[in-house]
C-alpha atoms as a PDB file:
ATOM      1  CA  UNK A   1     -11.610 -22.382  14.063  1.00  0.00           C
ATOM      2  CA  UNK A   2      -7.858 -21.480  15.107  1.00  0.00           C
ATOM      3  CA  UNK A   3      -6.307 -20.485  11.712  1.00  0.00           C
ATOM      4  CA  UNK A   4      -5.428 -17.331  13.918  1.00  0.00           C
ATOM      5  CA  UNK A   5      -2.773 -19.361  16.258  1.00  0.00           C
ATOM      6  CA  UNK A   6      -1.253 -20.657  13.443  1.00  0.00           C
ATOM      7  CA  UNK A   7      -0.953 -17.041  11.926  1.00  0.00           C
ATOM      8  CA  UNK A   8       0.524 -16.175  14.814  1.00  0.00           C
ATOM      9  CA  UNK A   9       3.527 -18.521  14.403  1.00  0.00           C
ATOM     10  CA  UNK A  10       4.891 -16.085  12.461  1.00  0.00           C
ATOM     11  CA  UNK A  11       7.804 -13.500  12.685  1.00  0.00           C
ATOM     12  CA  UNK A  12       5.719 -10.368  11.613  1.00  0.00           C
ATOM     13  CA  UNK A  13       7.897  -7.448  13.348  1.00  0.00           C
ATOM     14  CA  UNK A  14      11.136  -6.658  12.197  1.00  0.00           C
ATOM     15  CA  UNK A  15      13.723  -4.353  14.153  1.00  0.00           C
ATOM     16  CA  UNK A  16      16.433  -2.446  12.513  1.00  0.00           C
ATOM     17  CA  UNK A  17      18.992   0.381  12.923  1.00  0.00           C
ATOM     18  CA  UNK A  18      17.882   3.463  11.143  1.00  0.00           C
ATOM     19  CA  UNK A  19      19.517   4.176   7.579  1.00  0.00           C
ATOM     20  CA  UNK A  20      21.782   6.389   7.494  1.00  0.00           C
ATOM     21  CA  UNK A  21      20.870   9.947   6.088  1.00  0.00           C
ATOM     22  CA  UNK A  22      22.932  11.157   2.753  1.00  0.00           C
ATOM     23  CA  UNK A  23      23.427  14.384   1.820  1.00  0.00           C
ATOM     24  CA  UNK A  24      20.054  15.992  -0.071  1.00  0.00           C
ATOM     25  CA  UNK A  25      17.883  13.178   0.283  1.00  0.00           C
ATOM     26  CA  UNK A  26      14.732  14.593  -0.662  1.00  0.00           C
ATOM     27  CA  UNK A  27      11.674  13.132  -2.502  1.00  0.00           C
ATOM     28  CA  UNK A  28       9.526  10.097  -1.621  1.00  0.00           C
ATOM     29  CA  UNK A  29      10.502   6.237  -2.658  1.00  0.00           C
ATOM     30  CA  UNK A  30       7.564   3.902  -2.808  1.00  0.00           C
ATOM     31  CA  UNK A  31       8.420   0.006  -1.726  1.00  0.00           C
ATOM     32  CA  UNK A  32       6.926  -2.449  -3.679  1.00  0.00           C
ATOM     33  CA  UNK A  33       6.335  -6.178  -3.493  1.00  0.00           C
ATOM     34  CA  UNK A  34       4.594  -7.860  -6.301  1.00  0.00           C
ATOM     35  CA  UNK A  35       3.979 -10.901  -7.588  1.00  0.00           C
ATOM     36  CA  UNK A  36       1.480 -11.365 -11.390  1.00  0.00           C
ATOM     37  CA  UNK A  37       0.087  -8.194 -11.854  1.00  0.00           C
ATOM     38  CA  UNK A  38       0.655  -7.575 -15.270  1.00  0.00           C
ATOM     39  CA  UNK A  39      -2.482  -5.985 -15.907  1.00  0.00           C
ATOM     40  CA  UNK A  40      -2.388  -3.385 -13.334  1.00  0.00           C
ATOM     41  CA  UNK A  41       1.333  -2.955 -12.844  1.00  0.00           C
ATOM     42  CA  UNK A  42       1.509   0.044 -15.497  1.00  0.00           C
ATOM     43  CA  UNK A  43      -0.959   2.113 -14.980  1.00  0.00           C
ATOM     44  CA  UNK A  44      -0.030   1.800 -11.230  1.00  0.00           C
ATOM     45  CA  UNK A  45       3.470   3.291 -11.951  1.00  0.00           C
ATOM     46  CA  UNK A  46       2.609   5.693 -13.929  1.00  0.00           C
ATOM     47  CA  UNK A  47       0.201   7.066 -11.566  1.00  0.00           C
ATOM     48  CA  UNK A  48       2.315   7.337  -8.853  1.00  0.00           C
ATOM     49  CA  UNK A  49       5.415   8.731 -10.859  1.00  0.00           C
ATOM     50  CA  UNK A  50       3.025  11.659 -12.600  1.00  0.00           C
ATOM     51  CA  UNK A  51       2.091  12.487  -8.673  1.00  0.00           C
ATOM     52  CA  UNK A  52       5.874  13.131  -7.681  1.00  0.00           C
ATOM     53  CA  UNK A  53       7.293   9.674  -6.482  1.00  0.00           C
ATOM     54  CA  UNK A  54      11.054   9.682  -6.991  1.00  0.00           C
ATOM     55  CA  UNK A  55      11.455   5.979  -7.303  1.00  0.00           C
ATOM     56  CA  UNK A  56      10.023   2.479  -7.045  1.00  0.00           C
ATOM     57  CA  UNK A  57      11.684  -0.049  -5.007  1.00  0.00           C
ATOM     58  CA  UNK A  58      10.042  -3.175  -6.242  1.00  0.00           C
ATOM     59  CA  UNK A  59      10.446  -6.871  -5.142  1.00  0.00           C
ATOM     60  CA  UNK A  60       9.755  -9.462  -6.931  1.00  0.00           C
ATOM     61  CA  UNK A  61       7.651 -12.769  -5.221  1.00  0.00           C
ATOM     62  CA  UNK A  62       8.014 -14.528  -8.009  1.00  0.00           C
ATOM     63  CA  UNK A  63       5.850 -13.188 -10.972  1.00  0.00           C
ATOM     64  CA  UNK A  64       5.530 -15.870 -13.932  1.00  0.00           C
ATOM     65  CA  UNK A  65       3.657 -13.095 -15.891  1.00  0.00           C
ATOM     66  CA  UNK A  66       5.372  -9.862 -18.053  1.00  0.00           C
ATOM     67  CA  UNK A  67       5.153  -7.808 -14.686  1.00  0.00           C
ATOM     68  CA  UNK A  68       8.760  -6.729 -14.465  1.00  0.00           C
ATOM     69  CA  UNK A  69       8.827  -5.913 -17.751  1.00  0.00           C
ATOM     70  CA  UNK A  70       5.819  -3.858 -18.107  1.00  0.00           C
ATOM     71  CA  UNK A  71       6.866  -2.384 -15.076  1.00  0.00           C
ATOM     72  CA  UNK A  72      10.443  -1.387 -16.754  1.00  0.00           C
ATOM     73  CA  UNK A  73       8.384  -0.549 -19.263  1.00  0.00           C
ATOM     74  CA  UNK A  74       6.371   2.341 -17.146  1.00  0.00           C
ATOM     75  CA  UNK A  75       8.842   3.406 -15.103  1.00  0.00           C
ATOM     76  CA  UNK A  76      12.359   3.200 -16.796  1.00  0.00           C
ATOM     77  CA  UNK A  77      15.586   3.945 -14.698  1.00  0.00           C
ATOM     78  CA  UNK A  78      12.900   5.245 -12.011  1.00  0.00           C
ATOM     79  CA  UNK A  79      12.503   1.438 -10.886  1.00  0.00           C
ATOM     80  CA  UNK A  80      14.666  -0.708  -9.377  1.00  0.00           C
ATOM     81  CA  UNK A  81      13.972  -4.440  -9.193  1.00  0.00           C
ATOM     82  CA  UNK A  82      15.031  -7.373  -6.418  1.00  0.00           C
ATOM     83  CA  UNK A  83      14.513 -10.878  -6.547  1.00  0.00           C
ATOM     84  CA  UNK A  84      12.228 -11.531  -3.376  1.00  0.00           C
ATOM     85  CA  UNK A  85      10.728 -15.067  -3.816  1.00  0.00           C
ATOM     86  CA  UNK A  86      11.363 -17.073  -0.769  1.00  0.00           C
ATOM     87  CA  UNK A  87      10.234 -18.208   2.507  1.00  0.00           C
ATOM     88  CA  UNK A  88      12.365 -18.171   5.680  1.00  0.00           C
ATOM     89  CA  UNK A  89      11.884 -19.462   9.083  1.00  0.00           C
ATOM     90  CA  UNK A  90      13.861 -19.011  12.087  1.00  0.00           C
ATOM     91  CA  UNK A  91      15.832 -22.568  12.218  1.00  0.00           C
ATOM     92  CA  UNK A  92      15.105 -23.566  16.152  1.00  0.00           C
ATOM     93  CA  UNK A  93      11.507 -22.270  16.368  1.00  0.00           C
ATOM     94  CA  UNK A  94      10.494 -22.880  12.726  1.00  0.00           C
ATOM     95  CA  UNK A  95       8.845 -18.924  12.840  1.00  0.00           C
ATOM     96  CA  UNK A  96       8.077 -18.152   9.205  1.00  0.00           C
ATOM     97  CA  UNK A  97       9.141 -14.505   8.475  1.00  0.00           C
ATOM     98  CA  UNK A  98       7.152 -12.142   6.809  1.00  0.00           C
ATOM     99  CA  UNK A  99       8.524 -11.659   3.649  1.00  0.00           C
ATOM    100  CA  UNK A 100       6.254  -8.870   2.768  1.00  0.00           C
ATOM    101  CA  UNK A 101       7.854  -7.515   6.379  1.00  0.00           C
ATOM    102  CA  UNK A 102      11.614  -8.574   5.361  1.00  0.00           C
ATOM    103  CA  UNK A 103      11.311  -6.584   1.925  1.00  0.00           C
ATOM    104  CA  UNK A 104      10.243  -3.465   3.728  1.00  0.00           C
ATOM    105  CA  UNK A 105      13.470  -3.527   6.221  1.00  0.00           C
ATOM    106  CA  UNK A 106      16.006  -4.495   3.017  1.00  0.00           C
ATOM    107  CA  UNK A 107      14.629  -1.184   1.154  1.00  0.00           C
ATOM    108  CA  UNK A 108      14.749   0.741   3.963  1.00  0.00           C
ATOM    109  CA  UNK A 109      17.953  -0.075   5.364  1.00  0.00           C
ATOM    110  CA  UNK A 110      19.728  -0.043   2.328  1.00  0.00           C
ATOM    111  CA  UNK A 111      17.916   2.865   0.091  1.00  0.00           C
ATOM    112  CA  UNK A 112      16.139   4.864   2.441  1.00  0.00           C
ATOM    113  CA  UNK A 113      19.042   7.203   3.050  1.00  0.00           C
ATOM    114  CA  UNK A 114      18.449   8.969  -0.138  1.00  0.00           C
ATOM    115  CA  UNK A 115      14.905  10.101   0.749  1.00  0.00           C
ATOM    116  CA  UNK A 116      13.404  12.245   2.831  1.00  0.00           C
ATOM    117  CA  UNK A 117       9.797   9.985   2.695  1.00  0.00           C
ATOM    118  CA  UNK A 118       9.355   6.306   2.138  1.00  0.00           C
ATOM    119  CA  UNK A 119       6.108   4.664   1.682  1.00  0.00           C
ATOM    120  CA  UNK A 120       5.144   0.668   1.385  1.00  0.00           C
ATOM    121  CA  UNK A 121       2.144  -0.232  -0.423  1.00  0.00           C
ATOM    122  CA  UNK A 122       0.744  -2.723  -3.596  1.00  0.00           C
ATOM    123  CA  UNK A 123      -0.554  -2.332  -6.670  1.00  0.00           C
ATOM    124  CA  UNK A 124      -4.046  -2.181  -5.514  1.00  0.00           C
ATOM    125  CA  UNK A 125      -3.105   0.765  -3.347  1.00  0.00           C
ATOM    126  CA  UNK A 126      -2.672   4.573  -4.688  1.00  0.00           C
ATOM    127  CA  UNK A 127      -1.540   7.354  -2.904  1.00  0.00           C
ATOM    128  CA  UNK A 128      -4.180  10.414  -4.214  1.00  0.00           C
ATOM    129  CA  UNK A 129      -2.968  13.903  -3.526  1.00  0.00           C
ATOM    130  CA  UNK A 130      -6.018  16.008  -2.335  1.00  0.00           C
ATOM    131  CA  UNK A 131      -5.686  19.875  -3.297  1.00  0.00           C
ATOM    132  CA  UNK A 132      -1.721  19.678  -4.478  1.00  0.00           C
ATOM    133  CA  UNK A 133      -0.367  19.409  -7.528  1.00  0.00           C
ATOM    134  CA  UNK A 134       1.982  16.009  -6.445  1.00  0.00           C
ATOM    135  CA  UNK A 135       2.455  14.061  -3.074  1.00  0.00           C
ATOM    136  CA  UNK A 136       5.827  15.950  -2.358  1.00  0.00           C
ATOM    137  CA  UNK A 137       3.547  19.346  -2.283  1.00  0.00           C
ATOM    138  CA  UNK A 138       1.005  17.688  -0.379  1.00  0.00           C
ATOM    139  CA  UNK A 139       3.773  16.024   2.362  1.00  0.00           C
ATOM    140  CA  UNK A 140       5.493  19.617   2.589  1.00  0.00           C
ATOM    141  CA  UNK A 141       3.467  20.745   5.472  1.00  0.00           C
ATOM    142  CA  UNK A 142       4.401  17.481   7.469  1.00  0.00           C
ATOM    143  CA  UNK A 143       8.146  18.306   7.835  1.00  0.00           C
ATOM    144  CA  UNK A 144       7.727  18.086  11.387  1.00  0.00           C
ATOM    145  CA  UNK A 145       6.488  14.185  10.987  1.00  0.00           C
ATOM    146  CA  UNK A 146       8.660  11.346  10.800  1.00  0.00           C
ATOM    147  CA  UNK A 147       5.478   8.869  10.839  1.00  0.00           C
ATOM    148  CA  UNK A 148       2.402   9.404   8.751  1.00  0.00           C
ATOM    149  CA  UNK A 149      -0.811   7.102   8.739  1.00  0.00           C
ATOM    150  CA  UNK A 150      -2.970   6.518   6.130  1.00  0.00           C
ATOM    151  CA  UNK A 151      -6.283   5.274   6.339  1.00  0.00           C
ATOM    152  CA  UNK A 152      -7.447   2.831   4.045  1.00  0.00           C
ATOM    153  CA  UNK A 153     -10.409   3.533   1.361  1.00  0.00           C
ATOM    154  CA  UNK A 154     -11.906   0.284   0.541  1.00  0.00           C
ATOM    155  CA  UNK A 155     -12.985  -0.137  -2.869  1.00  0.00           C
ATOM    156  CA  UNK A 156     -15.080  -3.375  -4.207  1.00  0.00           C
ATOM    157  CA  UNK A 157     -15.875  -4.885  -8.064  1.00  0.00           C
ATOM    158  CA  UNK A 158     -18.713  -2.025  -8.540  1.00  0.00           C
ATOM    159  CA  UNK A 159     -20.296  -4.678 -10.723  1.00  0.00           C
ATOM    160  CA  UNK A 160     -17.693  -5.745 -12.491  1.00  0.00           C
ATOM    161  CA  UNK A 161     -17.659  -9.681 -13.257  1.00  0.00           C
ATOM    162  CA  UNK A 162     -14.469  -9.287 -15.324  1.00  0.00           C
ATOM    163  CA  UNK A 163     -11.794  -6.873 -15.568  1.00  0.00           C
ATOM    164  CA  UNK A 164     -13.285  -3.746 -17.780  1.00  0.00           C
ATOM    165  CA  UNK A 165     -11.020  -1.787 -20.214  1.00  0.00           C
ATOM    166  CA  UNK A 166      -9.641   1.514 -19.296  1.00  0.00           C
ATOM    167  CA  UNK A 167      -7.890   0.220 -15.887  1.00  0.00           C
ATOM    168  CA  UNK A 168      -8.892   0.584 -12.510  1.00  0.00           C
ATOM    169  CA  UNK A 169      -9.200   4.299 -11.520  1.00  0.00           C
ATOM    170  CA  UNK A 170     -11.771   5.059 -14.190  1.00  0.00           C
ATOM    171  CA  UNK A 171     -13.971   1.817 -13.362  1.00  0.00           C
ATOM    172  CA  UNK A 172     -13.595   1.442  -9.873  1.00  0.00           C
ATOM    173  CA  UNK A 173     -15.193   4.466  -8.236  1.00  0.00           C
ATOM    174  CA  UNK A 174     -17.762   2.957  -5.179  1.00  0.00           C
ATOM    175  CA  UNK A 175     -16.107   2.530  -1.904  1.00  0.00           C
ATOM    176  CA  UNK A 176     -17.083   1.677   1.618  1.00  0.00           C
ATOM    177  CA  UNK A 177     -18.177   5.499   3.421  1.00  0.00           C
ATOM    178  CA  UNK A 178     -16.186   4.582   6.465  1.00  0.00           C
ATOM    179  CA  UNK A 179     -12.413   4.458   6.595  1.00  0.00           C
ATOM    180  CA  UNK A 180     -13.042   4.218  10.185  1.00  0.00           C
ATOM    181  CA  UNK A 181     -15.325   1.684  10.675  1.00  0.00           C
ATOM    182  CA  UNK A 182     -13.910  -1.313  12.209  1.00  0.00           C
ATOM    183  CA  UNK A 183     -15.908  -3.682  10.405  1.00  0.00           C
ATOM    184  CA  UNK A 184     -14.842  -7.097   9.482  1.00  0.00           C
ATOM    185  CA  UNK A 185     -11.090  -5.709   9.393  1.00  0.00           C
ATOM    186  CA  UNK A 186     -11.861  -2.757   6.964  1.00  0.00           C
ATOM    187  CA  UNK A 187     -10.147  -0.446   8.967  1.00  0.00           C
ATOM    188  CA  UNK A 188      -6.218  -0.354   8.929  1.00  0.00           C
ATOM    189  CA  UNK A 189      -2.986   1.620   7.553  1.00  0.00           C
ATOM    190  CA  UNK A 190       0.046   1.837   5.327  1.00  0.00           C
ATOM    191  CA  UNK A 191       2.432   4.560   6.235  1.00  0.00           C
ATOM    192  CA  UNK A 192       4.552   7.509   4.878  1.00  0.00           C
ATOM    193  CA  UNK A 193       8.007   7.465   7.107  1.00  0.00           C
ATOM    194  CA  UNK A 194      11.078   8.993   7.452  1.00  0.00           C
ATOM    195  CA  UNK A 195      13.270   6.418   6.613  1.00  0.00           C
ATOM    196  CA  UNK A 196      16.419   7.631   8.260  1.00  0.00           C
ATOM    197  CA  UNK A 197      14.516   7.172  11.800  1.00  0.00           C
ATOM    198  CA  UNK A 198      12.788   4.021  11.052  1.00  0.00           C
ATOM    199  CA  UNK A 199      13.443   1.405  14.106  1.00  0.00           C
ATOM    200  CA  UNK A 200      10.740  -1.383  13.650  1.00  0.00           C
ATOM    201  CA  UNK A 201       8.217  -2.596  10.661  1.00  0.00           C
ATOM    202  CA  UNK A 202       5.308  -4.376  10.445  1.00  0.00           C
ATOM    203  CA  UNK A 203       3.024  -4.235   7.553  1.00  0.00           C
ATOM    204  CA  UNK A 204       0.603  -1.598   8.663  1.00  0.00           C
ATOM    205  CA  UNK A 205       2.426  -0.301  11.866  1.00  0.00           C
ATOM    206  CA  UNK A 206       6.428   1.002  11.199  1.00  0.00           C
ATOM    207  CA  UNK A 207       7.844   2.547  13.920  1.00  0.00           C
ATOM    208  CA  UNK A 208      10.198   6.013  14.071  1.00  0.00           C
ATOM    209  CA  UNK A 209      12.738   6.539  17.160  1.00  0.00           C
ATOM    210  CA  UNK A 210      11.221   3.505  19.204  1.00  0.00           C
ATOM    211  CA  UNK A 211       8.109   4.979  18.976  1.00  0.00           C
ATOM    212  CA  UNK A 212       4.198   4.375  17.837  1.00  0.00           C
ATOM    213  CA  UNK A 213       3.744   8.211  17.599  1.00  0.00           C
ATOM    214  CA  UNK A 214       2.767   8.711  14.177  1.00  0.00           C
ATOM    215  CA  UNK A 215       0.569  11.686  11.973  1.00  0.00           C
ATOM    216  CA  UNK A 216      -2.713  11.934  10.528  1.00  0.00           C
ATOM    217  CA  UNK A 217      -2.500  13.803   6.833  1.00  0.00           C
ATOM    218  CA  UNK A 218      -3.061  17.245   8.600  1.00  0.00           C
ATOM    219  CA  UNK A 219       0.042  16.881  11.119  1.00  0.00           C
ATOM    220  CA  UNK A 220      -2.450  15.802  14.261  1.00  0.00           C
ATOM    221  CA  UNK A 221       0.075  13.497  16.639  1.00  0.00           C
ATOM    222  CA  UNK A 222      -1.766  10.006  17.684  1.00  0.00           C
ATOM    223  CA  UNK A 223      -0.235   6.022  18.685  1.00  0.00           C
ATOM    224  CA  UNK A 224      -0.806   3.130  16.688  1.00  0.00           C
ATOM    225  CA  UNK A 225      -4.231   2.953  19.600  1.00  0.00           C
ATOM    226  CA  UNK A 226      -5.701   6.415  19.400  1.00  0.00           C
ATOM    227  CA  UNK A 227      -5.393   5.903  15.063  1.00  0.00           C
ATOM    228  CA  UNK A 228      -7.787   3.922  15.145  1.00  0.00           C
ATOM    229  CA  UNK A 229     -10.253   6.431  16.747  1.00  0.00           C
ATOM    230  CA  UNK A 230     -12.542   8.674  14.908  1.00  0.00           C
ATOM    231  CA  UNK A 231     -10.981  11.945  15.694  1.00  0.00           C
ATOM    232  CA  UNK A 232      -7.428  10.474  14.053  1.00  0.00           C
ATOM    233  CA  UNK A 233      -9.443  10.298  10.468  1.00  0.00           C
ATOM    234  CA  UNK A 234      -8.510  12.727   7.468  1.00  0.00           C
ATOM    235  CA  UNK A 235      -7.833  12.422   4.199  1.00  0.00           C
ATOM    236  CA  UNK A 236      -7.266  16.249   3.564  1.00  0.00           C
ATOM    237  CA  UNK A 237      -4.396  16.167   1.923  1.00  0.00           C
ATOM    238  CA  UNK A 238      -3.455  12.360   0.423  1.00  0.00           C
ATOM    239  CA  UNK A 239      -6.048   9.655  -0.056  1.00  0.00           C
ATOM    240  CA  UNK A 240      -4.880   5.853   0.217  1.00  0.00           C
ATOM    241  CA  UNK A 241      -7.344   4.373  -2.277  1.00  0.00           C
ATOM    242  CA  UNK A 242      -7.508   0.741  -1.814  1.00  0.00           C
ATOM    243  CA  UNK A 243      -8.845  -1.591  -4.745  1.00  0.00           C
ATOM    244  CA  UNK A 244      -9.305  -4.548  -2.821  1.00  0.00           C
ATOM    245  CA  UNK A 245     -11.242  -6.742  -5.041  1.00  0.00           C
ATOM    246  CA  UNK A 246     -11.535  -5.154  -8.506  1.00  0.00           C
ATOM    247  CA  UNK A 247     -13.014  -7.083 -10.561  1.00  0.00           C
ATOM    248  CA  UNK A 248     -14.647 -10.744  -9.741  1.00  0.00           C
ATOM    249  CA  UNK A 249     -12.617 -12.458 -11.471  1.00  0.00           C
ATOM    250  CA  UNK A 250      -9.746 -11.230 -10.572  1.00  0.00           C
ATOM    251  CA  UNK A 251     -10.939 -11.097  -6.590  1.00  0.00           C
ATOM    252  CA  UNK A 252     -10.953 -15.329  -6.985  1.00  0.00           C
ATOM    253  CA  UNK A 253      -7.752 -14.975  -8.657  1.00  0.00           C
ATOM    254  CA  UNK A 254      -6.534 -13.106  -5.450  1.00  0.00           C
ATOM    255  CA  UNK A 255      -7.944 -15.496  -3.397  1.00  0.00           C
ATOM    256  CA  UNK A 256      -6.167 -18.591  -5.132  1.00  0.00           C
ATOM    257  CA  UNK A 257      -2.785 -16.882  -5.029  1.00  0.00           C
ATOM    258  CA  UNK A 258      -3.101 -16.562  -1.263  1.00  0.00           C
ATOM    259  CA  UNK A 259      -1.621 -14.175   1.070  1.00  0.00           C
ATOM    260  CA  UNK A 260       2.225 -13.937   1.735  1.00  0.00           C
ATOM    261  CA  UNK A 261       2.227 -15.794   4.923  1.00  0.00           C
ATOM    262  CA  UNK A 262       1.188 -19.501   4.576  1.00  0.00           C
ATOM    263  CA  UNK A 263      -2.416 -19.847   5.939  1.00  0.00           C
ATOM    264  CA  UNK A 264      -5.008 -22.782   5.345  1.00  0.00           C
ATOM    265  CA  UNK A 265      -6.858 -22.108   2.452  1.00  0.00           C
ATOM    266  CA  UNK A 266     -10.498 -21.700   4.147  1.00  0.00           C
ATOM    267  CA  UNK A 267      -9.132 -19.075   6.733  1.00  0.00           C
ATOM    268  CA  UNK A 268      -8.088 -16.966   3.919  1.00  0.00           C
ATOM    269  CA  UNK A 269     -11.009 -17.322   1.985  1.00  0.00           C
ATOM    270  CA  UNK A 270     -13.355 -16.539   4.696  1.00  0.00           C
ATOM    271  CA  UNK A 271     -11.291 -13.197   5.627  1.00  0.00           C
ATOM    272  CA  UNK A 272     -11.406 -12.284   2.302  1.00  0.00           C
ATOM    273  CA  UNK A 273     -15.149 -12.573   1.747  1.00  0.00           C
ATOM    274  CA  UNK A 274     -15.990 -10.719   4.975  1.00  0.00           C
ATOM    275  CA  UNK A 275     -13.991  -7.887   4.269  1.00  0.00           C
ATOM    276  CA  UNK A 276     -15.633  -7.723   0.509  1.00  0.00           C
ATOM    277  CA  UNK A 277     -19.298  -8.023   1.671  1.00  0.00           C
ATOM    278  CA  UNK A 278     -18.703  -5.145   4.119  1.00  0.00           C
ATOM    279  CA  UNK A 279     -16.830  -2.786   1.832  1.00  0.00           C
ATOM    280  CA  UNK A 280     -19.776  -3.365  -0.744  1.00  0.00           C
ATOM    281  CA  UNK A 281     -22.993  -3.598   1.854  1.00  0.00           C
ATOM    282  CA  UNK A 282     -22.772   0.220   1.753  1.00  0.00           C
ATOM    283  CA  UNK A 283     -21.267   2.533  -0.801  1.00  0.00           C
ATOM    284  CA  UNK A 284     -20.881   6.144  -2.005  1.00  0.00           C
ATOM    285  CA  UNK A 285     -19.033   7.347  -5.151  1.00  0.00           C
ATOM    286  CA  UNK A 286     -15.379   8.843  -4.943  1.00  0.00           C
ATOM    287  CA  UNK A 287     -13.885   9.890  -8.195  1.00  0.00           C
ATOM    288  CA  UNK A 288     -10.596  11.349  -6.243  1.00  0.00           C
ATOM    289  CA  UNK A 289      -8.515   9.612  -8.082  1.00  0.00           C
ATOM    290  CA  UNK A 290      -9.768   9.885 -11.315  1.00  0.00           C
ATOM    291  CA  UNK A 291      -9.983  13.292 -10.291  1.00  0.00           C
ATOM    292  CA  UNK A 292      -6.577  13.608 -10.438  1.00  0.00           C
ATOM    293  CA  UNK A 293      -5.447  11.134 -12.711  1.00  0.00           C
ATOM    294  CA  UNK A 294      -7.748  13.467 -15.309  1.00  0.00           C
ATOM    295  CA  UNK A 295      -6.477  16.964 -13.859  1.00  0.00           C
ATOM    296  CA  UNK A 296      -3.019  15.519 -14.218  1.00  0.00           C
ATOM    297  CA  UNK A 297      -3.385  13.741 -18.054  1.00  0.00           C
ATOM    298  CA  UNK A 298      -2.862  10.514 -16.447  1.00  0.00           C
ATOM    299  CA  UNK A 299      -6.281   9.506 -17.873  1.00  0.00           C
ATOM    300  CA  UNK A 300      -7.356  12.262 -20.700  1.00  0.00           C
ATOM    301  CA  UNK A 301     -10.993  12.839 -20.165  1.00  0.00           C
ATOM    302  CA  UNK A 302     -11.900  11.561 -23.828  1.00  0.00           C
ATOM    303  CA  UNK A 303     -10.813   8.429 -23.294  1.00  0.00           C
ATOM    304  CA  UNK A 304     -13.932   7.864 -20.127  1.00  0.00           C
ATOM    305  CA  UNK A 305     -17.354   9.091 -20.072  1.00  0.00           C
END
């Protein structure tokens, strides 16, 4: 009944000074922390290097799987991996930090210098341009922004007791039909920044200058409070797709590896399942990214029906 106060013990906001810019930083770095997702990790990397990212920052919570390497693998020289398994707290009021949190500071402070855009999301997130041929054509109307919100597309296991062949964007195409809706936690953000103006991170709230002032996709100024209202919502431009189960199987396999801050076992379960029967109590179809992924030859058409 109180998992939330002892979620709250937690250090879940980190401040830092902003990285210093280098000369022609350009492009946009995606930050990365992963943990066993060797099945997914490719085509993830792929998919986001074929739409225009520059690099992958990835960080590494311990995978026990061929993740890294398939990663390497994907990606070549365009990844670069840290060690990130740990847990830290803060020694006199035993605060664990978010190491999810941490990760996103270390990359920004210490690579984000050489880009003009850095993003932080997982492998069952995907950045889907909309009417551009790459993300860097579809950001280049937002040079005014230093803060860009995404809102999440919630996708569930259309069906699927096990993982299906062909990966997720061509089997994974019914979402929830409300990014908005603030059902059962469905609605939230992950963020395209300016990482050379970056003072504060959370997971799903970064903040630019000292400020919550941050962009919808079509340049439209809101807070992290008026986001959250219908008139913020577009997805004009770039789509955050966001495969939150897959399949069965592998949503139970999610829920056993928990989330990365320590939380009894039946609070985390119970989030979980809420969120998964609203995303699937009501879906449309949204091929978007497989959309893309075709128009691109990330997926050739004869390999799907």
């Amino acid at each position: 009944m109180f998992g939330f106060l002892k979620r709250a013990r937690s250090i879940t906001k980190i401040a830092i000074d902003p990285a210093t810019a280098l000369p022609g930083r350009a492009g946009l770095a995606i930050v990365l922390i992963v943990r066993n997702e060797e099945a997914h990790i490719a085509e993830w990397a792929r998919f986001h290097l074929m739409a225009g990212a520059a690099h992958i920052y990835a960080y590494d919570d311990g995978c026990t799987d061929n993740t890294i390497p398939a990663l390497r693998a994907a990606a070549g020289d365009r990844v670069t991996v840290t060690p990130w398994h740990q847990k830290f707290r803060d020694a006199r009021r035993a605060l664990e930090v978010h190491n999810q949190v941490l990760a996103y500071a270390h990359a920004t402070r210490n690579h984000g210098g050489a880009y003009r855009w850095m993003t932080y999301i997982d492998v069952d997130e995907f950045l889907v341009p909309k009417g551009h041929a790459d993300l860097n054509a579809a950001l280049a109307h937002l040079d005014h922004c230093r803060s860009i919100s995404l809102p999440w597309h919630m996708f569930g296991r259309a069906g699927h007791k096990t993982p299906p062949a062909g990966g997720v964007i061509p089997n994974y195409t019914r979402r929830n039909p409300d990014p908005m809706s603030d059902a059962r936690g469905l609605r939230n953000f992950k963020m395209i920044v300016d990482p050379c103006h970056v003072t504060a991170l959370k997971v799903h709230e970064i903040e630019v200058d000292g400020s919550s002032d941050t962009c919808n996709d079509r340049g439209q100024r809101f807070t992290f409070r008026t986001r959250e209202t219908p008139a913020f919502y577009s997805a004009d431009h770039i789509q955050l797709n966001h495969y939150y189960t897959r399949s069965d199987a592998e949503l139970q396999a999610k829920i056993a590896r928990g989330p990365n801050l320590t939380t009894p076992d039946a609070d985390h379960l119970r989030r979980v399942m809420r969120k998964v029967a609203a995303i699937e109590a009501d879906e449309v179809t949204d091929l978007s990214a497989l959309d893309y992924a075709r128009s691109t030859g990330i997926v050739p058409m004869k390999d799907h029906p």
